[in-house]
N, C-alpha and C. Protein backbone atom coordinates (compact mmCIF):
# COMPACT_ATOMS: atom_id res chain seq x y z
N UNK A 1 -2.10 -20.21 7.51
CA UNK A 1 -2.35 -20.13 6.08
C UNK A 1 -3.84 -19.94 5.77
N UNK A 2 -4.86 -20.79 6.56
CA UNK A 2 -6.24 -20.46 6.29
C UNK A 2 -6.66 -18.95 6.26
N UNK A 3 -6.04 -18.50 7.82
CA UNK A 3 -6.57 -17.25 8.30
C UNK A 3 -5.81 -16.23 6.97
N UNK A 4 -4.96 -16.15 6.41
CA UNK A 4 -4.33 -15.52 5.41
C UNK A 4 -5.23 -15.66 3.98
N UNK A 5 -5.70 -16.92 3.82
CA UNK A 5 -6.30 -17.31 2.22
C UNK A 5 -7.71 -16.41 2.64
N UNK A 6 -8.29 -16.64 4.33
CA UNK A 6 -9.43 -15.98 4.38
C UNK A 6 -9.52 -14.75 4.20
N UNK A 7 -8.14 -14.03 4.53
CA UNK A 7 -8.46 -12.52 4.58
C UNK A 7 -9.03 -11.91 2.95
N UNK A 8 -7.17 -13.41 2.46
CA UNK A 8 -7.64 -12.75 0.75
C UNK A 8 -9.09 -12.60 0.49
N UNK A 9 -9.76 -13.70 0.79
CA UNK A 9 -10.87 -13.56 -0.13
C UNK A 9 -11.91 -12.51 0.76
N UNK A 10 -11.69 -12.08 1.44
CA UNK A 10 -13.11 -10.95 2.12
C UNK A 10 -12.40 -9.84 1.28
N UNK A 11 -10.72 -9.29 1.31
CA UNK A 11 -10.58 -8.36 0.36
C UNK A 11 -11.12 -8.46 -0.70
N UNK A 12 -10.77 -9.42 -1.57
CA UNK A 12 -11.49 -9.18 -2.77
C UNK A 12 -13.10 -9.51 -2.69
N UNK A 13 -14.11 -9.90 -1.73
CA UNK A 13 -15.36 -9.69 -1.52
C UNK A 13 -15.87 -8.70 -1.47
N UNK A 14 -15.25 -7.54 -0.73
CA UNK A 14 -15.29 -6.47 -0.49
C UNK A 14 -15.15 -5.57 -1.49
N UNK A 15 -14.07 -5.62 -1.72
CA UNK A 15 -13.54 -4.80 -3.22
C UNK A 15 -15.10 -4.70 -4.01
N UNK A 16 -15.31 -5.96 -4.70
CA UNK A 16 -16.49 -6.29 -5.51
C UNK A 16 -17.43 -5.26 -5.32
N UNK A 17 -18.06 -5.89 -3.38
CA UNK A 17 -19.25 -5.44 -3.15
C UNK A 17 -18.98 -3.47 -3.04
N UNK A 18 -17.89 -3.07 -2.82
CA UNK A 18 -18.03 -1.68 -3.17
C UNK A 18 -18.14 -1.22 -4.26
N UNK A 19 -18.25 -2.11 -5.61
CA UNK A 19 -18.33 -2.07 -7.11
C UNK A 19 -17.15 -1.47 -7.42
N UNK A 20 -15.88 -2.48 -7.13
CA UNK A 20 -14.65 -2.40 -7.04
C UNK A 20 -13.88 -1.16 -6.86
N UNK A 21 -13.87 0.07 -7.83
CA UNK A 21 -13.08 0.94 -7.46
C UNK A 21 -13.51 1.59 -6.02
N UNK A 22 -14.66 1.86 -5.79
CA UNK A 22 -15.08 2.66 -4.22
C UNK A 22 -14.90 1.65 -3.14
N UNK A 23 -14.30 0.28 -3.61
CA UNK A 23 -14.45 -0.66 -2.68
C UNK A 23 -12.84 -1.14 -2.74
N UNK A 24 -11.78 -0.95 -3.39
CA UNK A 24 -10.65 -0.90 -3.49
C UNK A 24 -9.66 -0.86 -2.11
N UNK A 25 -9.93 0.61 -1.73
CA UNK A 25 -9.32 1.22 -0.74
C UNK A 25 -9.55 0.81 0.66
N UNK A 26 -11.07 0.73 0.55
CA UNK A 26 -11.71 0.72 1.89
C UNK A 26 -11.44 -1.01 2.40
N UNK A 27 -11.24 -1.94 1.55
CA UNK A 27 -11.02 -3.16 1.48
C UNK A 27 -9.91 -3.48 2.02
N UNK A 28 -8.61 -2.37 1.26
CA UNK A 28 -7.56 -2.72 1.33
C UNK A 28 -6.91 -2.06 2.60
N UNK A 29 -7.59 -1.02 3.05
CA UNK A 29 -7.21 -0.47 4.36
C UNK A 29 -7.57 -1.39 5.45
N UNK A 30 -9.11 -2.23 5.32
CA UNK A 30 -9.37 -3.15 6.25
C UNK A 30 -8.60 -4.42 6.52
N UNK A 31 -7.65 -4.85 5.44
CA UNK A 31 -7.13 -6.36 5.49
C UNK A 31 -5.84 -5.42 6.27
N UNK A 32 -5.16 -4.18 6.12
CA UNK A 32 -4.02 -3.86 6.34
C UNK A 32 -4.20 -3.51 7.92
N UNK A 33 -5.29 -3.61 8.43
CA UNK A 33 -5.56 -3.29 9.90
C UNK A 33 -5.61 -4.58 10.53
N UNK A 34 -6.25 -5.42 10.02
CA UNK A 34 -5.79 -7.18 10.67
C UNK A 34 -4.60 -7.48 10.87
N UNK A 35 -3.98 -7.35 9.00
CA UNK A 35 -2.22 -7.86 9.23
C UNK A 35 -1.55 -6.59 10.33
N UNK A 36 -1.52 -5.62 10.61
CA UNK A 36 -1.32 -5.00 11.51
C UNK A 36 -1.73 -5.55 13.08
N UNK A 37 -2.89 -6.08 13.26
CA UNK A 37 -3.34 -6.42 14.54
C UNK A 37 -2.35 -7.89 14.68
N UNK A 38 -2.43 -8.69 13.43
CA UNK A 38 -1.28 -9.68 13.50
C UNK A 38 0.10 -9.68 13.98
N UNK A 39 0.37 -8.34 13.41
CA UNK A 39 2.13 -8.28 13.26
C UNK A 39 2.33 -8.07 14.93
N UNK A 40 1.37 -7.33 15.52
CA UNK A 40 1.77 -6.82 16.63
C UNK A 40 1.36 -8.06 17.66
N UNK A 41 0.71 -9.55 16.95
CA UNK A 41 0.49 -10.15 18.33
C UNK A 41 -0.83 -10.21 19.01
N UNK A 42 -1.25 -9.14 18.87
CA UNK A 42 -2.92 -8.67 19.14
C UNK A 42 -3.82 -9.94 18.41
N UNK A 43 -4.75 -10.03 19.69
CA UNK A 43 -5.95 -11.10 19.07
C UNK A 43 -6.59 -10.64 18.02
N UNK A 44 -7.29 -11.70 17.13
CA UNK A 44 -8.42 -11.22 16.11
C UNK A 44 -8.87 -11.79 15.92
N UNK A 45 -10.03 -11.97 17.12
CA UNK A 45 -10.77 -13.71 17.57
C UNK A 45 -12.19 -13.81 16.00
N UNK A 46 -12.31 -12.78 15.54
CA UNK A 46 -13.40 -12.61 14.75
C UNK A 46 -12.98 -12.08 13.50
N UNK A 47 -12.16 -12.23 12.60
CA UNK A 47 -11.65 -11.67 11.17
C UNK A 47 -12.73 -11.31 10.58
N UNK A 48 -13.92 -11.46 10.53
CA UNK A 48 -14.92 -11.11 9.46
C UNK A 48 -15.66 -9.65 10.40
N UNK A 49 -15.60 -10.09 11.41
CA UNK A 49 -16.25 -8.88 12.27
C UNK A 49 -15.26 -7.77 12.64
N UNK A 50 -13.64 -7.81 12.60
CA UNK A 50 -12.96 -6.72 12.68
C UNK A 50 -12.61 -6.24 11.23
N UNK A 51 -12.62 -6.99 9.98
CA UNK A 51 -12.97 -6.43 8.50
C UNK A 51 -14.12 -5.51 8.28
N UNK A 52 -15.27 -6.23 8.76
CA UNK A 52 -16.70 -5.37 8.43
C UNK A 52 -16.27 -3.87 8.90
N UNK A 53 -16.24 -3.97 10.33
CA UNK A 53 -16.21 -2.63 11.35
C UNK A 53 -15.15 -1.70 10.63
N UNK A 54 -13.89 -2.47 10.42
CA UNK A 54 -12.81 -1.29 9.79
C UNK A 54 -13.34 -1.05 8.56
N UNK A 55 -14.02 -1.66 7.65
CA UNK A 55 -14.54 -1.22 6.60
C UNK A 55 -15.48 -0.46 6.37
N UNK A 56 -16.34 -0.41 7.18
CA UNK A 56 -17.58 0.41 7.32
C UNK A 56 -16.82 2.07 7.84
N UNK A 57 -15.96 1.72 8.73
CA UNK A 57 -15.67 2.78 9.49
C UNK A 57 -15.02 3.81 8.75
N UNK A 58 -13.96 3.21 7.49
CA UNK A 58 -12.67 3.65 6.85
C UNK A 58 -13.10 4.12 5.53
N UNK A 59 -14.67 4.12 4.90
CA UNK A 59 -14.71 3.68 3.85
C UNK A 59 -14.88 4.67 2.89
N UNK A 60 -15.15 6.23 3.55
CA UNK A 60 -15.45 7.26 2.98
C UNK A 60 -13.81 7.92 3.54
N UNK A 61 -13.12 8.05 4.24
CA UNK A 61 -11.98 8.64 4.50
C UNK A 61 -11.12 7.83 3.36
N UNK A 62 -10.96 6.49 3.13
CA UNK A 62 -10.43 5.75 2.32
C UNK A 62 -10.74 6.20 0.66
N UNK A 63 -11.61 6.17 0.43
CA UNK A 63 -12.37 6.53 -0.82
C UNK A 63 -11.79 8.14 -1.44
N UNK A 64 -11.26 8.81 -0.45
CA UNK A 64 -11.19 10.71 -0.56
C UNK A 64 -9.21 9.63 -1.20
N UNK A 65 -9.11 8.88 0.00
CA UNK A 65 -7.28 8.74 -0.72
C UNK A 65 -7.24 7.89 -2.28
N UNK A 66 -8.37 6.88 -2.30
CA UNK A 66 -8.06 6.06 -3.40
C UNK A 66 -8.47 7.08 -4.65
N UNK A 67 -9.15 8.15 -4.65
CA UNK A 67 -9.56 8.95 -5.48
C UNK A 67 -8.01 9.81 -5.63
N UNK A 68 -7.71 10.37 -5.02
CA UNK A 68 -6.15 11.54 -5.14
C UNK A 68 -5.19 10.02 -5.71
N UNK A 69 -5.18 9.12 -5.08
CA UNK A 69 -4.00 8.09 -5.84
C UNK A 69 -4.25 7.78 -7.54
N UNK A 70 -5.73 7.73 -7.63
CA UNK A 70 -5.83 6.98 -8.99
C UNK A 70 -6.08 8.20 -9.67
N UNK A 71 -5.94 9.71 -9.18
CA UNK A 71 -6.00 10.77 -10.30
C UNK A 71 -4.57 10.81 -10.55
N UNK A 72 -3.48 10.91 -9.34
CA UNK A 72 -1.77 11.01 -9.85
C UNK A 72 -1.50 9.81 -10.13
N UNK A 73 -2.26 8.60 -10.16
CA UNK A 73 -1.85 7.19 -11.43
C UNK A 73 -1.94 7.50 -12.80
N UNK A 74 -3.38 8.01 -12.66
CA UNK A 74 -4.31 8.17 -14.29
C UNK A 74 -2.92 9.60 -15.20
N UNK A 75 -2.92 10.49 -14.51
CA UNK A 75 -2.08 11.78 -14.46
C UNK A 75 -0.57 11.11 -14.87
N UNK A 76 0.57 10.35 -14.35
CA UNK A 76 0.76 9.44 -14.84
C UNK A 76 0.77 8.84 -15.98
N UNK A 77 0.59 7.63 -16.07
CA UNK A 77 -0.09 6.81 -17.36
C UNK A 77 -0.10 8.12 -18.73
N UNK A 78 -1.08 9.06 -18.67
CA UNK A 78 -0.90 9.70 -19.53
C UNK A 78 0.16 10.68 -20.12
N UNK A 79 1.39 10.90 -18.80
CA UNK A 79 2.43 11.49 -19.16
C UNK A 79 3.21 10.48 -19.80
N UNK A 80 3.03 9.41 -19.58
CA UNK A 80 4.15 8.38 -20.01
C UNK A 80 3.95 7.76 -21.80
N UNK A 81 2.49 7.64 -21.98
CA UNK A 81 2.01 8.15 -23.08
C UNK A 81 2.27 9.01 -24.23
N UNK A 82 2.07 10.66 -23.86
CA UNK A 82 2.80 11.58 -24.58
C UNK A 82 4.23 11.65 -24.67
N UNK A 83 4.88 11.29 -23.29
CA UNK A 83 6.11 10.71 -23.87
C UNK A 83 6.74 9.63 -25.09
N UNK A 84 6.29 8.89 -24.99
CA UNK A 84 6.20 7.77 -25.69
C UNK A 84 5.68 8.53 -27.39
N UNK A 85 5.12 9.23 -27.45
CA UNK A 85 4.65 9.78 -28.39
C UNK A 85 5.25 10.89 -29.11
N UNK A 86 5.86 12.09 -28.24
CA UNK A 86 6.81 13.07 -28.48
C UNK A 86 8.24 12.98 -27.56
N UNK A 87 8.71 11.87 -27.33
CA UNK A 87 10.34 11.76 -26.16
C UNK A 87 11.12 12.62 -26.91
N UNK A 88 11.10 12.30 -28.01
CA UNK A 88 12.22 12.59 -28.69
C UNK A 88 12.54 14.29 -28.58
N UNK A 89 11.29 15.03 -28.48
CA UNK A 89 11.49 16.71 -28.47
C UNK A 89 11.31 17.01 -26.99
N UNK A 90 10.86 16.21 -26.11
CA UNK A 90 11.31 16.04 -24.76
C UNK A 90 12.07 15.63 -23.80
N UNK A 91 12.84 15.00 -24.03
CA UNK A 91 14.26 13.88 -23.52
C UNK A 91 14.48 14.80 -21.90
N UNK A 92 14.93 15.84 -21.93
CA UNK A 92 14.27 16.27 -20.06
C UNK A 92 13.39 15.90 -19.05
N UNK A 93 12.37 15.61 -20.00
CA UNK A 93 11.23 15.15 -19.04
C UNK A 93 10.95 13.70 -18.64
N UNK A 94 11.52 13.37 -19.67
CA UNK A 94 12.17 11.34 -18.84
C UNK A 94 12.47 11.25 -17.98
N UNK A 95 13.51 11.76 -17.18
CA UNK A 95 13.51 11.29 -15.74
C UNK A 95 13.12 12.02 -14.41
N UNK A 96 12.23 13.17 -15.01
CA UNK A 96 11.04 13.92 -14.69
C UNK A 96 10.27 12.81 -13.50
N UNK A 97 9.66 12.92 -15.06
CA UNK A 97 8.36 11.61 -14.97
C UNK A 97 8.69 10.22 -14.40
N UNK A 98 9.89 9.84 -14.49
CA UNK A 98 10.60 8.36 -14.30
C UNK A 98 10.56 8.78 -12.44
N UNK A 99 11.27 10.05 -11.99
CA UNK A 99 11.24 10.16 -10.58
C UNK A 99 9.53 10.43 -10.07
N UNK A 100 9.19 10.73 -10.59
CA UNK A 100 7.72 11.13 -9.79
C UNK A 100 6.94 10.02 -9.70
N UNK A 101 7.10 9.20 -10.93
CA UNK A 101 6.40 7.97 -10.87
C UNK A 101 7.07 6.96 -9.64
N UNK A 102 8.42 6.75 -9.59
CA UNK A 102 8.70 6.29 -8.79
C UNK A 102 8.24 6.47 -7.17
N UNK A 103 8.45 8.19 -6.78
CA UNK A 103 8.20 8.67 -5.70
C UNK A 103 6.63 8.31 -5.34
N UNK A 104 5.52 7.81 -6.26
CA UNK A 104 4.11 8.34 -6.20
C UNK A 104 4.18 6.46 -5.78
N UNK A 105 4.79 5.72 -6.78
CA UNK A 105 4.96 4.22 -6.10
C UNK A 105 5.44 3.72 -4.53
N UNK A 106 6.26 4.88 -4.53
CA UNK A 106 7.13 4.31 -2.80
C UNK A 106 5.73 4.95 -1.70
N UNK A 107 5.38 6.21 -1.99
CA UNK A 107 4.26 6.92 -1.20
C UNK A 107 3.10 5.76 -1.43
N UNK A 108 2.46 5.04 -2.13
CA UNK A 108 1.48 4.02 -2.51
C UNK A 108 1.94 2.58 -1.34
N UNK A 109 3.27 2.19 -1.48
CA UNK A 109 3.94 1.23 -0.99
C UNK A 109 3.45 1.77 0.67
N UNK A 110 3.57 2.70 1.06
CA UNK A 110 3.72 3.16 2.64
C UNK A 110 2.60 3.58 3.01
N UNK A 111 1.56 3.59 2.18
CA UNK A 111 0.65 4.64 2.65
C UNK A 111 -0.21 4.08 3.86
N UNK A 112 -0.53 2.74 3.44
CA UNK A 112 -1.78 1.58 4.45
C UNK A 112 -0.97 1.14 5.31
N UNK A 113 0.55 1.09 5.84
CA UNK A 113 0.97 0.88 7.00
C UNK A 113 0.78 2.09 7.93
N UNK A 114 1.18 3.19 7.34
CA UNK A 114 0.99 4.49 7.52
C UNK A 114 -0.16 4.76 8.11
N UNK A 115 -1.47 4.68 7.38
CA UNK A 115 -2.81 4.98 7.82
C UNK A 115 -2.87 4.30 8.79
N UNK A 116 -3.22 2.66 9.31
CA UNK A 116 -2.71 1.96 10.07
C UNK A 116 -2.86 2.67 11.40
N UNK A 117 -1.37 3.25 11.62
CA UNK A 117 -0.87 3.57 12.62
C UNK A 117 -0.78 4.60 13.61
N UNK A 118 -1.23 5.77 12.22
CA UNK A 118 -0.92 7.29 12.93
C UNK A 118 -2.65 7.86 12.49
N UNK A 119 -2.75 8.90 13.35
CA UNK A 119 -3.91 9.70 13.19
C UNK A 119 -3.25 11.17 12.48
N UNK A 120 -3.58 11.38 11.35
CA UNK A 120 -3.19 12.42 11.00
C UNK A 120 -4.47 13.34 9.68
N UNK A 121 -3.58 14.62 9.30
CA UNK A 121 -4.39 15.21 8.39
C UNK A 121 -4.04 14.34 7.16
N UNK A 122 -5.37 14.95 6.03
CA UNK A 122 -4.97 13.64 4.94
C UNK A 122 -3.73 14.01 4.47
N UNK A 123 -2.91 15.44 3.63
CA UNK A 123 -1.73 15.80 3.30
C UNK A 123 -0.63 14.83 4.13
N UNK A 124 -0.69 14.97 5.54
CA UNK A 124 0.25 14.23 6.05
C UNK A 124 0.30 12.87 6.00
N UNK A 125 -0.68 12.38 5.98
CA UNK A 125 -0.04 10.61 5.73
C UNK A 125 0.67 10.79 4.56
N UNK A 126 0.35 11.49 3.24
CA UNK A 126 0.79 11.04 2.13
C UNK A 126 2.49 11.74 2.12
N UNK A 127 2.73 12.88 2.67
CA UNK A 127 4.06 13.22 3.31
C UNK A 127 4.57 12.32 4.21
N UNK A 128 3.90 12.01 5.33
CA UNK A 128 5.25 10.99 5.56
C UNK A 128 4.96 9.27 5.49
N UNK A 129 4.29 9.10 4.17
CA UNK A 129 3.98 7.55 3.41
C UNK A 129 5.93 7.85 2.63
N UNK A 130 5.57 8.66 2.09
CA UNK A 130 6.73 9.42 1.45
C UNK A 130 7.92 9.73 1.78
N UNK A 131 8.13 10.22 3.19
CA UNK A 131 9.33 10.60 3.82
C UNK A 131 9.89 9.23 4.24
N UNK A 132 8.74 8.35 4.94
CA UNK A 132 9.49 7.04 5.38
C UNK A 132 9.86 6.18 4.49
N UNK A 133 9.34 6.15 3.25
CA UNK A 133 10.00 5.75 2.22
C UNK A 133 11.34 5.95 1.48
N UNK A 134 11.21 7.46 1.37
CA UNK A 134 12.73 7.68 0.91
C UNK A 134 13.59 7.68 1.86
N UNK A 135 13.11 7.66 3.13
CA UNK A 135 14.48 7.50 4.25
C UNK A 135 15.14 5.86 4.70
N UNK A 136 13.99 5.13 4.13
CA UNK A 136 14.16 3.42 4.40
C UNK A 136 14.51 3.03 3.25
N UNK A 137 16.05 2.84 2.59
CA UNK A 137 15.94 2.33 1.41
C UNK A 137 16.19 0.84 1.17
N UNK A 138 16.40 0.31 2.21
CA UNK A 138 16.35 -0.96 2.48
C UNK A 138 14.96 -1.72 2.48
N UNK A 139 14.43 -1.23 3.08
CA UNK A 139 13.10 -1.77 3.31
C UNK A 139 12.00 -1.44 2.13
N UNK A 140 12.13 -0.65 1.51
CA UNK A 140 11.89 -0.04 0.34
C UNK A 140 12.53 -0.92 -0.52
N UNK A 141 13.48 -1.23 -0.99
CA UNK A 141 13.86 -2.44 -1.51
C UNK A 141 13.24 -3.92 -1.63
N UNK A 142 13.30 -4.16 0.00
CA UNK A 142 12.57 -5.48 0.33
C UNK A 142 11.19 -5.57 -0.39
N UNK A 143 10.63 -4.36 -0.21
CA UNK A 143 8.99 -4.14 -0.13
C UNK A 143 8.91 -4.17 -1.87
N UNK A 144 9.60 -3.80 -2.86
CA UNK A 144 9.66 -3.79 -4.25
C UNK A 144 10.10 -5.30 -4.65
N UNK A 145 10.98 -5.97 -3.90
CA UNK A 145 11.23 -7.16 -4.39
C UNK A 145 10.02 -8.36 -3.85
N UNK A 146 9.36 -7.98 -2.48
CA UNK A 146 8.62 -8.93 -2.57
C UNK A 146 7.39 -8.58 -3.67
N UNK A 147 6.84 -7.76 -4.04
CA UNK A 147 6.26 -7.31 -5.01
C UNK A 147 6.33 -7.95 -6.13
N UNK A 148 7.51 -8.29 -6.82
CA UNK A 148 8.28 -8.68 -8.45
C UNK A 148 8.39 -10.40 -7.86
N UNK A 149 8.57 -11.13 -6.34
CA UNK A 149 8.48 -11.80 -6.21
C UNK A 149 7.13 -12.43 -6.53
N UNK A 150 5.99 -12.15 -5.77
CA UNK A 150 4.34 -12.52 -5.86
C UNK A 150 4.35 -12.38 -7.46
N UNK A 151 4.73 -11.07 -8.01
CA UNK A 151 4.48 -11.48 -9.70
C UNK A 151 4.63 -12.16 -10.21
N UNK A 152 6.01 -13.21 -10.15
CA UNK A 152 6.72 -14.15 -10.94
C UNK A 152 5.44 -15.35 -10.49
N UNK A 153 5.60 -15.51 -8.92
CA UNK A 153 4.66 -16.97 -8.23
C UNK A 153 3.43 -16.96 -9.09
N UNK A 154 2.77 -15.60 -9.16
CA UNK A 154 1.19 -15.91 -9.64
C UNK A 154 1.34 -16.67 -11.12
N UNK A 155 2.83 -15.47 -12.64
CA UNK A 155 2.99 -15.92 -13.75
C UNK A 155 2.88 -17.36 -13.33
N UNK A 156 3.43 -18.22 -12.92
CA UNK A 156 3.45 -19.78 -12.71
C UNK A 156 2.14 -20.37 -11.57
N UNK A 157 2.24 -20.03 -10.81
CA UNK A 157 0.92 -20.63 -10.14
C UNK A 157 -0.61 -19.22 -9.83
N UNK A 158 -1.11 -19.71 -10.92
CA UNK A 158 -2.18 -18.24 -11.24
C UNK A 158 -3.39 -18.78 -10.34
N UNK A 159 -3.32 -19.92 -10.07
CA UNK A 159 -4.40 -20.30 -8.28
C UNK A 159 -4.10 -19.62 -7.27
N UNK A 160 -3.36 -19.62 -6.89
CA UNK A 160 -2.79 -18.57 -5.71
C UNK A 160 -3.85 -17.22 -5.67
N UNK A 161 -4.37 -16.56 -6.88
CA UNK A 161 -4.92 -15.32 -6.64
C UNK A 161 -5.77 -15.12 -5.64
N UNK A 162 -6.74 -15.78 -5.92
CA UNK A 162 -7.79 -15.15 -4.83
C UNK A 162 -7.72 -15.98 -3.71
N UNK A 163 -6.32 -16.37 -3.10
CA UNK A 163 -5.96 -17.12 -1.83
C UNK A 163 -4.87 -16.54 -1.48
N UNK A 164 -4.23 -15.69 -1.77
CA UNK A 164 -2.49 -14.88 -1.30
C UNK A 164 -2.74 -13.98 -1.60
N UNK A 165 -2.85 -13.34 -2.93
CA UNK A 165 -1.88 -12.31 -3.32
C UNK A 165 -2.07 -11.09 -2.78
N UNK A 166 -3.05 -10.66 -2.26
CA UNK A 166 -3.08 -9.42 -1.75
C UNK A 166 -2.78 -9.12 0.19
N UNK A 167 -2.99 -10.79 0.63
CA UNK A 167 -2.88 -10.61 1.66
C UNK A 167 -1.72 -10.91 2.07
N UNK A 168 -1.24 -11.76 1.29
CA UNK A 168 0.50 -11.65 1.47
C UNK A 168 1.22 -10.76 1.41
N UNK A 169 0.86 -10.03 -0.12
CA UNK A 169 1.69 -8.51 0.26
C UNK A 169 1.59 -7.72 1.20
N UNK A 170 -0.03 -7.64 1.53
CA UNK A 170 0.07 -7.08 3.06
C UNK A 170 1.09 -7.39 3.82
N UNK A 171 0.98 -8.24 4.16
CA UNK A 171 2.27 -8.96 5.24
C UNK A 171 3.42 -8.30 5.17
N UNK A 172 4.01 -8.44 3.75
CA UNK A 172 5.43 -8.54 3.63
C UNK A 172 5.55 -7.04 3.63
N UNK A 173 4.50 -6.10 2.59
CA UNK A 173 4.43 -4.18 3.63
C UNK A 173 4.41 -4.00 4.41
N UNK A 174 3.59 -4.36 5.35
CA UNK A 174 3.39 -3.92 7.07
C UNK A 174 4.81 -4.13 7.85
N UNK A 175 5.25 -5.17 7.27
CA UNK A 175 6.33 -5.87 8.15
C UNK A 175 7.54 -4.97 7.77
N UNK A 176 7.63 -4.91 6.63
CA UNK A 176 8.89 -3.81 6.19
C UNK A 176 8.92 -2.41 6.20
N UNK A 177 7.97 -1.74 6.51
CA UNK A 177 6.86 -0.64 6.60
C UNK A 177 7.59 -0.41 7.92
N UNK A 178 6.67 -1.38 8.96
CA UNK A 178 6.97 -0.95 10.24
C UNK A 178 8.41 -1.39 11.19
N UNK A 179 9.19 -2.26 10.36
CA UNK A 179 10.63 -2.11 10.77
C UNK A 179 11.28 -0.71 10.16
N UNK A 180 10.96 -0.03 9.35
CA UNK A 180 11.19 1.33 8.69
C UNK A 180 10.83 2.34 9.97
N UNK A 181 9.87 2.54 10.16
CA UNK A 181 9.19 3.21 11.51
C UNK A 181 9.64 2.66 12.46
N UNK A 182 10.17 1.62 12.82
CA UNK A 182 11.19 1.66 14.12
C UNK A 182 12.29 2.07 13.81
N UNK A 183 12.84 1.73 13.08
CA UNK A 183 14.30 2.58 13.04
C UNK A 183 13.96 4.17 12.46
N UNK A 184 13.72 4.35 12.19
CA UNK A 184 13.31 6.14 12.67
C UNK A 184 12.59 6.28 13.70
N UNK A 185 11.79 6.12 14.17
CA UNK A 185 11.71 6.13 15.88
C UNK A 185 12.75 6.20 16.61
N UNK A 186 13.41 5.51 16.37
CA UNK A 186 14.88 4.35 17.16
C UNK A 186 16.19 5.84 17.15
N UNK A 187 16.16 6.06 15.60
CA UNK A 187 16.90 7.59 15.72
C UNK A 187 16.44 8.70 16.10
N UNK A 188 15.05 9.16 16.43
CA UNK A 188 14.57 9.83 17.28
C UNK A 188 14.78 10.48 18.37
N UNK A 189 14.73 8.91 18.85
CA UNK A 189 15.15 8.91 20.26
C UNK A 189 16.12 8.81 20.67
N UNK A 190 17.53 8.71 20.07
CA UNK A 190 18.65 8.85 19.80
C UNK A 190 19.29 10.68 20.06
N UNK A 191 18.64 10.88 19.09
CA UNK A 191 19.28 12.61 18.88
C UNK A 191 18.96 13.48 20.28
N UNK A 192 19.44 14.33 20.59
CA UNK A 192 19.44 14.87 21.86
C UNK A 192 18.06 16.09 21.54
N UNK A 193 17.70 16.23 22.82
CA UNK A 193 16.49 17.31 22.94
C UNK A 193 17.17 19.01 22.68
């Protein structure tokens, strides 16, 4: 539990010291490389010194994704807006916008297990943040309910923040993330050559 409350708070240290939005990503990619070094078992005799390094290292590759996410958020937000404003002479484009938003949430949900794991071009993480999402709908599930779960805990215990909430969700993504990526692996290796 310490090593968990600690991570929280270097994420959000971090966050800060990148003057939050340029420090967002690069933060959040670094706590998702610990809980990763966790999940798998792997030592992490030094948490502050394998944060720094992945952060320093991640922080301009990170920064190019948190920029494309928060333009199709912002992009977003404002469709939902003009909806809200003209639905009525648009009623088509409701579940338009209702699927893309969704799809741009599940790709967000997958993306830092994703990065994580694979070396790829930037297009492709966000393709298959995406593909393993819509192919795991279970885990995709899990990963939305622990989400609405942490929401309710904080509404009632709002101490928790800067001691869980971000590093817990880590947890509970990575973990559902990468049981998703084993079972597609798992069918992979299944199907004949």
């Amino acid at each position: 539990m310490l090593k968990i409350a600690y991570l929280n708070i270097l994420w959000i240290v971090f966050t800060v010291i990148g003057l939050g939005l340029f420090g967002l990503f690069p933060a959040t990619g670094a706590m998702y490389i610990i809980v990763q070094q966790w999940l798998r078992k792997e030592p992490v005799d030094k948490v502050f010194h394998t944060f720094w390094i992945a952060y320093k290292k991640e922080f301009i590759s990170l920064n190019k994704f948190g920029l494309f996410f928060i333009i199709i958020g912002y992009m977003l937000i404002y469709d939902f807006m003009f909806l809200q404003m003209n639905g009525s002479s648009l009623p088509f484009m409701i579940p338009v916008i209702g699927f893309i938003a969704i799809s741009f949430l599940v790709t967000l949900l997958y993306f830092f297990p994703v990065y994580t794991q694979f070396d790829m071009k930037f297009f492709q993480y966000i393709k298959q943040s995406f593909m393993i999402g819509a192919s795991s709908f279970l885990e995709t599930l899990l990963m939305l309910a622990a989400c609405m779960g942490l929401m309710i805990i904080v509404r009632f215990i709002p101490g928790i923040i800067p001691l869980f909430t971000g590093s817990v969700l880590a947890i509970a993504v990575t973990w559902c993330s990468n049981r998703a990526i084993h079972k597609i692996t798992g069918r992979k290796k299944m199907l004949p050559n």
